[in-house]
Structure formats: C-alpha cells, structure tokens
C-alpha atoms as a PDB file:
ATOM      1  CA  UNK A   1      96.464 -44.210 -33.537  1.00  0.00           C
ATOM      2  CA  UNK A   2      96.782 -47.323 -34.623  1.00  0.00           C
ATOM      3  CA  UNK A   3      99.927 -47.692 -33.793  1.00  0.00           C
ATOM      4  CA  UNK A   4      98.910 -47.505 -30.172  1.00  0.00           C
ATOM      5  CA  UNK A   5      97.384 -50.803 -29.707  1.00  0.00           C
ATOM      6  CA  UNK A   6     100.313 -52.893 -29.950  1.00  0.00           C
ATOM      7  CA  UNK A   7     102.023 -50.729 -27.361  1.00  0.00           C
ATOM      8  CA  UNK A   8      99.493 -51.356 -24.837  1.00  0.00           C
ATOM      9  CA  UNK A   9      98.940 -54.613 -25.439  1.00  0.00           C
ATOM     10  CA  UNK A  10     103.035 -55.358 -24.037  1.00  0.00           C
ATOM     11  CA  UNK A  11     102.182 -53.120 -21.655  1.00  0.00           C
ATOM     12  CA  UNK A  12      99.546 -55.620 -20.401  1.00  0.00           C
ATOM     13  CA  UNK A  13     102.023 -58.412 -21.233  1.00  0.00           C
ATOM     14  CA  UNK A  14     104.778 -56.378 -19.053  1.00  0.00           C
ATOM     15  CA  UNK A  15     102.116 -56.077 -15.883  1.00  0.00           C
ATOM     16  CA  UNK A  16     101.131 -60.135 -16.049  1.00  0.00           C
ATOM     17  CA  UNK A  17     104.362 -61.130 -16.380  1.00  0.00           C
ATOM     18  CA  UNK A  18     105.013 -58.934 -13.061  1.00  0.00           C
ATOM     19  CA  UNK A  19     102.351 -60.166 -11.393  1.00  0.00           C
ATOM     20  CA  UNK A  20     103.179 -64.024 -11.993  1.00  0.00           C
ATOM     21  CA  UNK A  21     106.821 -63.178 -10.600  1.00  0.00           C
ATOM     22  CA  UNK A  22     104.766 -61.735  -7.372  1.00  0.00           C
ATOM     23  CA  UNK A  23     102.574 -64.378  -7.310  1.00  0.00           C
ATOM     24  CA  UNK A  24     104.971 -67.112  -7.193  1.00  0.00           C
ATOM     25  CA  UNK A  25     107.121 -65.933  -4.833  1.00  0.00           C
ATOM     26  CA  UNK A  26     103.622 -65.191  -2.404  1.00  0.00           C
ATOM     27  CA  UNK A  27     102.680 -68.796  -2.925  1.00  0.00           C
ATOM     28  CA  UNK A  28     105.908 -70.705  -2.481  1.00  0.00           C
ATOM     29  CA  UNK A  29     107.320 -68.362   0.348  1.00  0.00           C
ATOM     30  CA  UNK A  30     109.323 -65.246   0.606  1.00  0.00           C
ATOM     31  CA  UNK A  31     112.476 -64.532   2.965  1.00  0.00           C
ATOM     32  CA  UNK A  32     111.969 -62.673   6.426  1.00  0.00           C
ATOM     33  CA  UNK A  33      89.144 -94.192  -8.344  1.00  0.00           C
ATOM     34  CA  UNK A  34      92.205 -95.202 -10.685  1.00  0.00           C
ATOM     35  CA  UNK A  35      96.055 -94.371 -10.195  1.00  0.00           C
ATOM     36  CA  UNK A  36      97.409 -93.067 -13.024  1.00  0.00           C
ATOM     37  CA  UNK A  37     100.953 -91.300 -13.676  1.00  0.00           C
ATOM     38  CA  UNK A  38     101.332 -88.046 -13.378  1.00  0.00           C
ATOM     39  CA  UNK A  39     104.316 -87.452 -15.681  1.00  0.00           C
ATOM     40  CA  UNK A  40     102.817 -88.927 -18.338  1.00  0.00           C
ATOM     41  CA  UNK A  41     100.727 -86.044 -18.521  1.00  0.00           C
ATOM     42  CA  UNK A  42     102.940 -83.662 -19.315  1.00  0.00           C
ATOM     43  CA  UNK A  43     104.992 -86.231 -21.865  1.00  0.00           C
ATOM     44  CA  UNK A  44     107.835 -87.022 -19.798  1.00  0.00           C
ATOM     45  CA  UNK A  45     108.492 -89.757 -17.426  1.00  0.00           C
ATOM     46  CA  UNK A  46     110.858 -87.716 -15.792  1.00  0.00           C
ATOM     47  CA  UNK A  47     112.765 -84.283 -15.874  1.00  0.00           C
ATOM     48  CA  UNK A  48     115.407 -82.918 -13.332  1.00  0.00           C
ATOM     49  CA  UNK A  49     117.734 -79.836 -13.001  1.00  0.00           C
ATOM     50  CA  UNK A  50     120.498 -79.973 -15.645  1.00  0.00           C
ATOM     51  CA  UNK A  51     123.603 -80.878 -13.514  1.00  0.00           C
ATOM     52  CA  UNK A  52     121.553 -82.929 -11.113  1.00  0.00           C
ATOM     53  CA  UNK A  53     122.514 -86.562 -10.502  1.00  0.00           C
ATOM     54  CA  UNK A  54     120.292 -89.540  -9.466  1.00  0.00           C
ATOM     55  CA  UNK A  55     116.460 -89.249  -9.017  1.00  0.00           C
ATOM     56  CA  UNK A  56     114.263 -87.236  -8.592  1.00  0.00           C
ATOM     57  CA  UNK A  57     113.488 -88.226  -4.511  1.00  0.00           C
ATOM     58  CA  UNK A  58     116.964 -85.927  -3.503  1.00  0.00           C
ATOM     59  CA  UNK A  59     119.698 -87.688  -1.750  1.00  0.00           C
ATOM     60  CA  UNK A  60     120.975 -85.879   1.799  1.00  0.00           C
ATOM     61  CA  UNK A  61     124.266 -84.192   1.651  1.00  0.00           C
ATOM     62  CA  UNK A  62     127.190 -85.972   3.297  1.00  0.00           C
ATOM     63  CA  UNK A  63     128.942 -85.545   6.658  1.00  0.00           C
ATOM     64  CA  UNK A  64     130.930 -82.683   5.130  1.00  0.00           C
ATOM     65  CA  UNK A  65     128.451 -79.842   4.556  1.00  0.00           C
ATOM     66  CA  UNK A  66     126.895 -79.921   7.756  1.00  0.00           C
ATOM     67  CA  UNK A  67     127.381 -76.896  10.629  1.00  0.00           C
ATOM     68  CA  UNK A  68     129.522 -78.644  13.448  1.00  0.00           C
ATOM     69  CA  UNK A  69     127.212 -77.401  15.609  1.00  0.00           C
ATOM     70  CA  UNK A  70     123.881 -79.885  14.244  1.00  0.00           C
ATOM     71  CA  UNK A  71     123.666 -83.250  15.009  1.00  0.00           C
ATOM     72  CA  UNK A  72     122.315 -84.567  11.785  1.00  0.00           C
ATOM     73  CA  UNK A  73     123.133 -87.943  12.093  1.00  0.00           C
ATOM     74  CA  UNK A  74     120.596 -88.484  15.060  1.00  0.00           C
ATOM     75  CA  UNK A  75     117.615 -87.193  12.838  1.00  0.00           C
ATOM     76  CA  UNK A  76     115.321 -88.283  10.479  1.00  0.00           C
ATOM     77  CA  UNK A  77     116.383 -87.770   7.304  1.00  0.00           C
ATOM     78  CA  UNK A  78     113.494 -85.492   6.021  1.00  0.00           C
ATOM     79  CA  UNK A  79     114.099 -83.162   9.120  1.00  0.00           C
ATOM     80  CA  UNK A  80     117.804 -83.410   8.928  1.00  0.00           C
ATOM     81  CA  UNK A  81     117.203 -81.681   5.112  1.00  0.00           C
ATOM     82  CA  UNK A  82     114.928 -79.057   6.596  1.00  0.00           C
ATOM     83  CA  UNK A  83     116.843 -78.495   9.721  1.00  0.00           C
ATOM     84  CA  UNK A  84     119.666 -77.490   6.615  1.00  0.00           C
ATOM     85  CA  UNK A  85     117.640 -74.879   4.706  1.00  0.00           C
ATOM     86  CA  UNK A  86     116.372 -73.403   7.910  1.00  0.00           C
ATOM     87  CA  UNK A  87     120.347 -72.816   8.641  1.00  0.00           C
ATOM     88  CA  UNK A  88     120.790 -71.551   5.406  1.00  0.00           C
ATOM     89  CA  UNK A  89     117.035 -69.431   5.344  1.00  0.00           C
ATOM     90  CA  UNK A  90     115.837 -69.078   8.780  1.00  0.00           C
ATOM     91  CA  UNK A  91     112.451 -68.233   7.550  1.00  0.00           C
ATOM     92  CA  UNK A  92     111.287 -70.997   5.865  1.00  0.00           C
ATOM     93  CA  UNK A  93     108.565 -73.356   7.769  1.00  0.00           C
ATOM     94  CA  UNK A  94     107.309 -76.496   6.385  1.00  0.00           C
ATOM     95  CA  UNK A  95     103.399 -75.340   6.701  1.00  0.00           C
ATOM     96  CA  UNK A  96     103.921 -72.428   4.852  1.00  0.00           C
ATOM     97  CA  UNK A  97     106.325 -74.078   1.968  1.00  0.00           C
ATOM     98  CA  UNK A  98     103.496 -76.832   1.426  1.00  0.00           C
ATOM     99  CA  UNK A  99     100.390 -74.363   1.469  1.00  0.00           C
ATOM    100  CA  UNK A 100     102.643 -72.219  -1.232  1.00  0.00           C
ATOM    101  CA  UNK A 101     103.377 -75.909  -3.004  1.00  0.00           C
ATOM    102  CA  UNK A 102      99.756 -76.601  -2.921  1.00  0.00           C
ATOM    103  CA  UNK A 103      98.993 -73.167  -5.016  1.00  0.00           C
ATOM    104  CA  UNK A 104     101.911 -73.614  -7.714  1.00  0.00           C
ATOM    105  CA  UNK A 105     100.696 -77.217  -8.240  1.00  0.00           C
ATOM    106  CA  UNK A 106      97.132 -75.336  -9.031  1.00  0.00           C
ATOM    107  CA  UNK A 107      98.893 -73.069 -11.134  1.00  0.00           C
ATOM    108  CA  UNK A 108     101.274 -75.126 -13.048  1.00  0.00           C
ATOM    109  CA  UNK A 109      98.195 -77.888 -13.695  1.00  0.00           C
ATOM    110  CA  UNK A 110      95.882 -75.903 -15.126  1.00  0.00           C
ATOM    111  CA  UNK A 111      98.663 -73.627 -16.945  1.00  0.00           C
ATOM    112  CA  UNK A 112      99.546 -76.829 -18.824  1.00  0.00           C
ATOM    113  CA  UNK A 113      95.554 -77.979 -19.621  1.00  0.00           C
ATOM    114  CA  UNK A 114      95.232 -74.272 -20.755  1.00  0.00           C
ATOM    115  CA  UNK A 115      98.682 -74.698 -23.070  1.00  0.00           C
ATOM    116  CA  UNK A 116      99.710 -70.940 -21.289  1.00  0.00           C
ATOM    117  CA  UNK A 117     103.558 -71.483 -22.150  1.00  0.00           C
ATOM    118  CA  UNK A 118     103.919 -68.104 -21.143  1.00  0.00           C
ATOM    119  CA  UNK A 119     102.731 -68.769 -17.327  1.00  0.00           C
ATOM    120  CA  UNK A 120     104.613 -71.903 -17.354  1.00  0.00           C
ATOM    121  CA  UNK A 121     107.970 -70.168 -17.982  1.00  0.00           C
ATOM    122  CA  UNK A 122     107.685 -67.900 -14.341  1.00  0.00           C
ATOM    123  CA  UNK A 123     107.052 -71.140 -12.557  1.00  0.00           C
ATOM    124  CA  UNK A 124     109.357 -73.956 -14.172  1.00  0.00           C
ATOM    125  CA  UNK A 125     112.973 -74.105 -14.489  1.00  0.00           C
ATOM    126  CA  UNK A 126     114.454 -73.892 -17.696  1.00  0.00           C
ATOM    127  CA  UNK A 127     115.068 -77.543 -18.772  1.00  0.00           C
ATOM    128  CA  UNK A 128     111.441 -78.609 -16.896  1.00  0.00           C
ATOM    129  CA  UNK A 129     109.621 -75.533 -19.109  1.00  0.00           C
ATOM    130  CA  UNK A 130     111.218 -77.221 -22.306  1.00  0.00           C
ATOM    131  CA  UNK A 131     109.648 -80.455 -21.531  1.00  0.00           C
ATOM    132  CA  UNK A 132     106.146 -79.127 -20.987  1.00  0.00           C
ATOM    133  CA  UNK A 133     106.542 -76.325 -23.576  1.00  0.00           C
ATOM    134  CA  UNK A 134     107.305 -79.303 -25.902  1.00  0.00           C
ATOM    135  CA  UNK A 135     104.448 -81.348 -24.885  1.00  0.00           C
ATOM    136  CA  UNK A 136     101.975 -78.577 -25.246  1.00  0.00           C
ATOM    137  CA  UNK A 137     103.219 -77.914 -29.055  1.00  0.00           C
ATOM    138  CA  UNK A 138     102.931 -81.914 -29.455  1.00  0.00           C
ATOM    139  CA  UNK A 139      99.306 -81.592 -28.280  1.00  0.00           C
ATOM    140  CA  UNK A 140      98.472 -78.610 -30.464  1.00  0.00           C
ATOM    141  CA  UNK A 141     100.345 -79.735 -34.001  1.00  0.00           C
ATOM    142  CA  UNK A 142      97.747 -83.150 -33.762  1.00  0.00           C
ATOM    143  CA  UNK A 143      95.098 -80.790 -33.257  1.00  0.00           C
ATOM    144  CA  UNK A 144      93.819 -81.753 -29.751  1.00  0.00           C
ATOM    145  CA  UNK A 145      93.336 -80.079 -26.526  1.00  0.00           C
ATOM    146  CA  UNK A 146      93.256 -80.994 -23.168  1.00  0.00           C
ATOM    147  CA  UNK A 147      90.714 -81.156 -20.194  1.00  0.00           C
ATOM    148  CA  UNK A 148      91.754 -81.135 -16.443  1.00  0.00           C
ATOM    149  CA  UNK A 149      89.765 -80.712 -13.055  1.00  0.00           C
ATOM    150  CA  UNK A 150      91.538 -80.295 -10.283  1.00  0.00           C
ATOM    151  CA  UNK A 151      88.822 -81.830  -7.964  1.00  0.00           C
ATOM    152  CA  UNK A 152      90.955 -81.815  -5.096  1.00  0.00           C
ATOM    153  CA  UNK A 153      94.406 -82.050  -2.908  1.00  0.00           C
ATOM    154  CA  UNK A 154      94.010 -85.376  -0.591  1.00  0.00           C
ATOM    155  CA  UNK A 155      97.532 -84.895   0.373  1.00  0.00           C
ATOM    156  CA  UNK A 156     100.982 -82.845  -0.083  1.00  0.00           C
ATOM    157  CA  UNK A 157     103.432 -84.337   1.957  1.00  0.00           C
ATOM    158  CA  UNK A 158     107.801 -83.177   1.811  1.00  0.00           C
ATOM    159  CA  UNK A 159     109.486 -86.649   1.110  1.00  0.00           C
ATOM    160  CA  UNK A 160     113.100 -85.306   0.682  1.00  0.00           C
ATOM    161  CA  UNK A 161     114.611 -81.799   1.602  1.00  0.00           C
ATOM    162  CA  UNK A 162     118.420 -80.737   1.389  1.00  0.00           C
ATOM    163  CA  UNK A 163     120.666 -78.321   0.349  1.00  0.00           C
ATOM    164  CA  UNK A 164     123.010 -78.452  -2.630  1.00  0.00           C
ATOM    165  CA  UNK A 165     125.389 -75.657  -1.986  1.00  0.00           C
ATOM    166  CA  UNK A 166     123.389 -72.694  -1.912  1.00  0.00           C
ATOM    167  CA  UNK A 167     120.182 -73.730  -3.012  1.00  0.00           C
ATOM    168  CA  UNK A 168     117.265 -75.199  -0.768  1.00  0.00           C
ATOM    169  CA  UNK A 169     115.585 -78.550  -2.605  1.00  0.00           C
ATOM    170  CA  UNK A 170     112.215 -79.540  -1.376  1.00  0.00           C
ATOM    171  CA  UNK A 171     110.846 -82.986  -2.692  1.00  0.00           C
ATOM    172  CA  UNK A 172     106.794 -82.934  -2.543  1.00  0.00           C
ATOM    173  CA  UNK A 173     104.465 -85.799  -2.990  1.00  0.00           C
ATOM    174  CA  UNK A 174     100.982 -85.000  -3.975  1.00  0.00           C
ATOM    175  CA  UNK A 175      97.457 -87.436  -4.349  1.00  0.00           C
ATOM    176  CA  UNK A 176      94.551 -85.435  -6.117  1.00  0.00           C
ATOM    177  CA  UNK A 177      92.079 -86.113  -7.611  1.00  0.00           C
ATOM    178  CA  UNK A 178      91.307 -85.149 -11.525  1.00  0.00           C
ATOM    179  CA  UNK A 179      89.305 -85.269 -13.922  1.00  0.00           C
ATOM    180  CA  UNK A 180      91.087 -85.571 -17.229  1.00  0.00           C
ATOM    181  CA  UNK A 181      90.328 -86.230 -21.430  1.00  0.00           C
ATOM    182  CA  UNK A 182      91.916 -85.265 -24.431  1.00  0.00           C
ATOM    183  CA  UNK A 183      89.715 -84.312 -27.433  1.00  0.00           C
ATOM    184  CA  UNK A 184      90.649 -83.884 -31.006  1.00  0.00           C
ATOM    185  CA  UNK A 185      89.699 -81.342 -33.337  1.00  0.00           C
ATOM    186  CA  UNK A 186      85.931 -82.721 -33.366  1.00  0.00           C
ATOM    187  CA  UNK A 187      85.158 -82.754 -29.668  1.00  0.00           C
ATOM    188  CA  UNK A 188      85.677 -86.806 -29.640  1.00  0.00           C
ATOM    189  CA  UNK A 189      87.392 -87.831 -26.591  1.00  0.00           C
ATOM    190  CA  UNK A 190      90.893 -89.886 -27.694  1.00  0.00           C
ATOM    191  CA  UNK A 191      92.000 -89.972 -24.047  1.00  0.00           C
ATOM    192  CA  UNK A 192      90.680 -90.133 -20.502  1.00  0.00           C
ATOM    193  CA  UNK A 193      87.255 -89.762 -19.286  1.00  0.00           C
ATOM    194  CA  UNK A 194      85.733 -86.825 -18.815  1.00  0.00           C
ATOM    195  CA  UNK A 195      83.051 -88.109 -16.102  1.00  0.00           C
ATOM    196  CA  UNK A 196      85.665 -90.142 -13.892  1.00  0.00           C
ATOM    197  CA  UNK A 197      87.639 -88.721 -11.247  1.00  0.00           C
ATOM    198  CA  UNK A 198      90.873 -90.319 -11.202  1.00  0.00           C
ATOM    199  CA  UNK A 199      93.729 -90.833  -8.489  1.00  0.00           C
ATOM    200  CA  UNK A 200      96.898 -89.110  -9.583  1.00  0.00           C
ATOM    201  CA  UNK A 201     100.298 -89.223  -7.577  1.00  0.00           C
ATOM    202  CA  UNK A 202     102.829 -87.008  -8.530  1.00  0.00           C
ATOM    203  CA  UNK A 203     106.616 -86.420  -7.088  1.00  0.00           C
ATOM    204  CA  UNK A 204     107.579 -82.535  -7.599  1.00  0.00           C
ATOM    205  CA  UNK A 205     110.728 -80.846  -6.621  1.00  0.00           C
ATOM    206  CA  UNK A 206     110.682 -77.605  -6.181  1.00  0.00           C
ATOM    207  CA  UNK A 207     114.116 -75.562  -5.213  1.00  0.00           C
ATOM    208  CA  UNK A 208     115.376 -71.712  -4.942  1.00  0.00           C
ATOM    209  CA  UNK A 209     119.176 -70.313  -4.444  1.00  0.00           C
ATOM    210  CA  UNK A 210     119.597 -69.074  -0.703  1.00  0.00           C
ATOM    211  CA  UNK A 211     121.806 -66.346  -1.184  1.00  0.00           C
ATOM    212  CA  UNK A 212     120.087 -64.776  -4.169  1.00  0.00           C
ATOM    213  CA  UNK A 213     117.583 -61.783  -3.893  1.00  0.00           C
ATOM    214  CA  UNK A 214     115.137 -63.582  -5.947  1.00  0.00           C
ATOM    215  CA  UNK A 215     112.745 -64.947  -2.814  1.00  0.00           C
ATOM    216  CA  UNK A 216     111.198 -67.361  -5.562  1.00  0.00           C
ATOM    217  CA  UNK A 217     110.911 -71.177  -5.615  1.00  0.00           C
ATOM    218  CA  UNK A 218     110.355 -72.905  -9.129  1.00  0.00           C
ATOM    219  CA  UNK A 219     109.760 -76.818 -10.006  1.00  0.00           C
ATOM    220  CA  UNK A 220     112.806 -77.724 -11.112  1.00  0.00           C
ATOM    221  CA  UNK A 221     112.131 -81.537 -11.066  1.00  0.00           C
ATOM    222  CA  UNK A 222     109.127 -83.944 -12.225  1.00  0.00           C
ATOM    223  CA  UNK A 223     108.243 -87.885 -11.452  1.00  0.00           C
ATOM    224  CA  UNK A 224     106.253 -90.873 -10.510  1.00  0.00           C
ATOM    225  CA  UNK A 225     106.421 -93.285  -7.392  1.00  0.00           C
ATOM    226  CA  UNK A 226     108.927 -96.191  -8.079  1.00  0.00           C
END
C-alpha cells in the first residue's frame, strides 16, 4: 500500500503537465509610478532563440520569401509580417493572438514569482527556460523569495511579426503595472517595495512552427525598450 502513493502522485504530475500543454495552446491560439526593466527580473537582460541573429524586435524577411502574389513592399511593416503568417496559418488573427499573449504573460509572471520551474518549461523555449530556471535557483540558494502583483495590463501591443521559414514570430510589447519585493529568509524586504505599484515595460517574442501539429506558441525571446 504504500507503494501506491508515489504512483499516484505522477499520475497527478502526468494530468498537470497535460493540462498546461492544453492550456497554452487555448491561450496563445490553436489552428482552424516608476519604469523599471522587465528583464532584470528574471536575471537576464536579454535571451533569444538559439540560432537567432540580431535583437530581439524581429527584422522582416527579404524580397525573396514573399508569395508573388502580396505586395509587401506597399505595407507597413508590422502588417506586412502578419499578412505572412496568415499565408502560412490562415487562422491566426491579431485579437485573438494578443488576448492568448495577455494570458501566457499572466502565467509565465507569476510562474516565475512562484519559482514553478515545472510550469515554466510548457511555456518557454528551451534556451529562455534555462535563463529563468537559473534565476529561480539563484533566488532560492541566497535564501530569498519573490513577491509579484500583477495589478494590471495597460497595454499589449505586436511591434514586429514575420516568418522565419516555417515558423510564425510575433514581437509583443507590454506596460503593467506590478507590485514587486524580494525578501530574505527573515521576511526583510532586500528589493522593491511591496506597497508601490510600479510601471514595467517588457518586449516578449513569442513564436510556433507552421507546419507542425503542435498548435502551441511559446516565448522564445525576452527584452527591454532600447
């Protein structure tokens, strides 16, 4: 009998870790008064996609991968990205991608004040996880732990789309307010302020492969305002 418990608790493990896989893929969209940095937070100044070249705010594809049919040239850059992934995914929408975007930055925020590696790894890609993963065992071996409020969302805005071969990359900006302090092992606050509300900006990227079954998006890319 006692062997039992251990089996059920994977079981458990087995039907969150489903449900986080559902969960993403329903919030970021399936197929058919101070300003402080963001990335600081999670002990990075900035992460992208192994592979990926330049920053984080994507650069639009050249001449060369677009249908002969689409103009690009005469559009705005932004909509000349999303007028892309809409060739390449015909059900993607811009509302819908920034409502899911809205959710995962929920998610991922308080997954990270919470230390829930676990979470974190359905939501991140690999070399992004690493980086938070690492800042969350940084934050535990001193002994403190962290505080976040997500008061609110003033704005989520797509600053850069494109496609890179066959995945879809979606550049988001967001301005929320938090409230957000760092205590150490007695309760004393070595960090923030725990009765301010603070301005944060953060530039996310988030970015899925087209062609594969997997409807999910993940953050793939984190950063600051130049």
């Amino acid at each position: 009998m006692g062997s039992g418990f251990p089996f059920i608790d994977i079981v458990i493990y087995a039907a969150v870790a489903l449900f986080l896989i559902y969960k993403l893929g329903t919030v970021l969209g399936r197929r058919g008064d101070d300003q402080q940095s963001g990335a600081d937070r999670f002990g990075m100044r900035e992460s992208r996609k192994k592979g990926a070249a330049g920053d984080n705010v994507v650069n639009m594809p050249d001449a060369g991968q677009r249908p002969p049919e689409m103009d690009y040239g005469s559009m705005d850059p932004i909509e000349a990205g999303i007028a892309q992934i809409k060739a390449a995914d015909s059900s993607f929408r811009e509302k819908e991608f920034l409502a899911g975007a809205r959710k995962a930055f929920e998610m991922i925020i308080d997954a990270f004040a919470a230390g829930n590696a676990k979470i974190l790894k359905y939501l991140l890609e690999s070399s992004v996880y690493e980086n938070f993963a690492a800042a969350i065992r940084e934050r535990e071996k001193a002994g403190h732990t962290l505080e976040t409020t997500l008061v609110g969302i003033d704005d989520a805005e797509i600053v850069a789309a494109e496609m890179r071969g066959t995945d879809a990359v979606v550049t988001v900006k967001f301005v929320t307010g938090q409230v957000n302090a760092t205590r150490d092992a007695d309760g004393e606050v070595v960090e923030g302020d725990p009765n301010n509300v603070v301005q944060v900006t953060d530039i996310w990227t988030f970015g899925r492969n087209t062609r594969a079954s997997d409807p999910n998006w993940v953050l793939i890319a984190t950063g600051t305002p130049d």
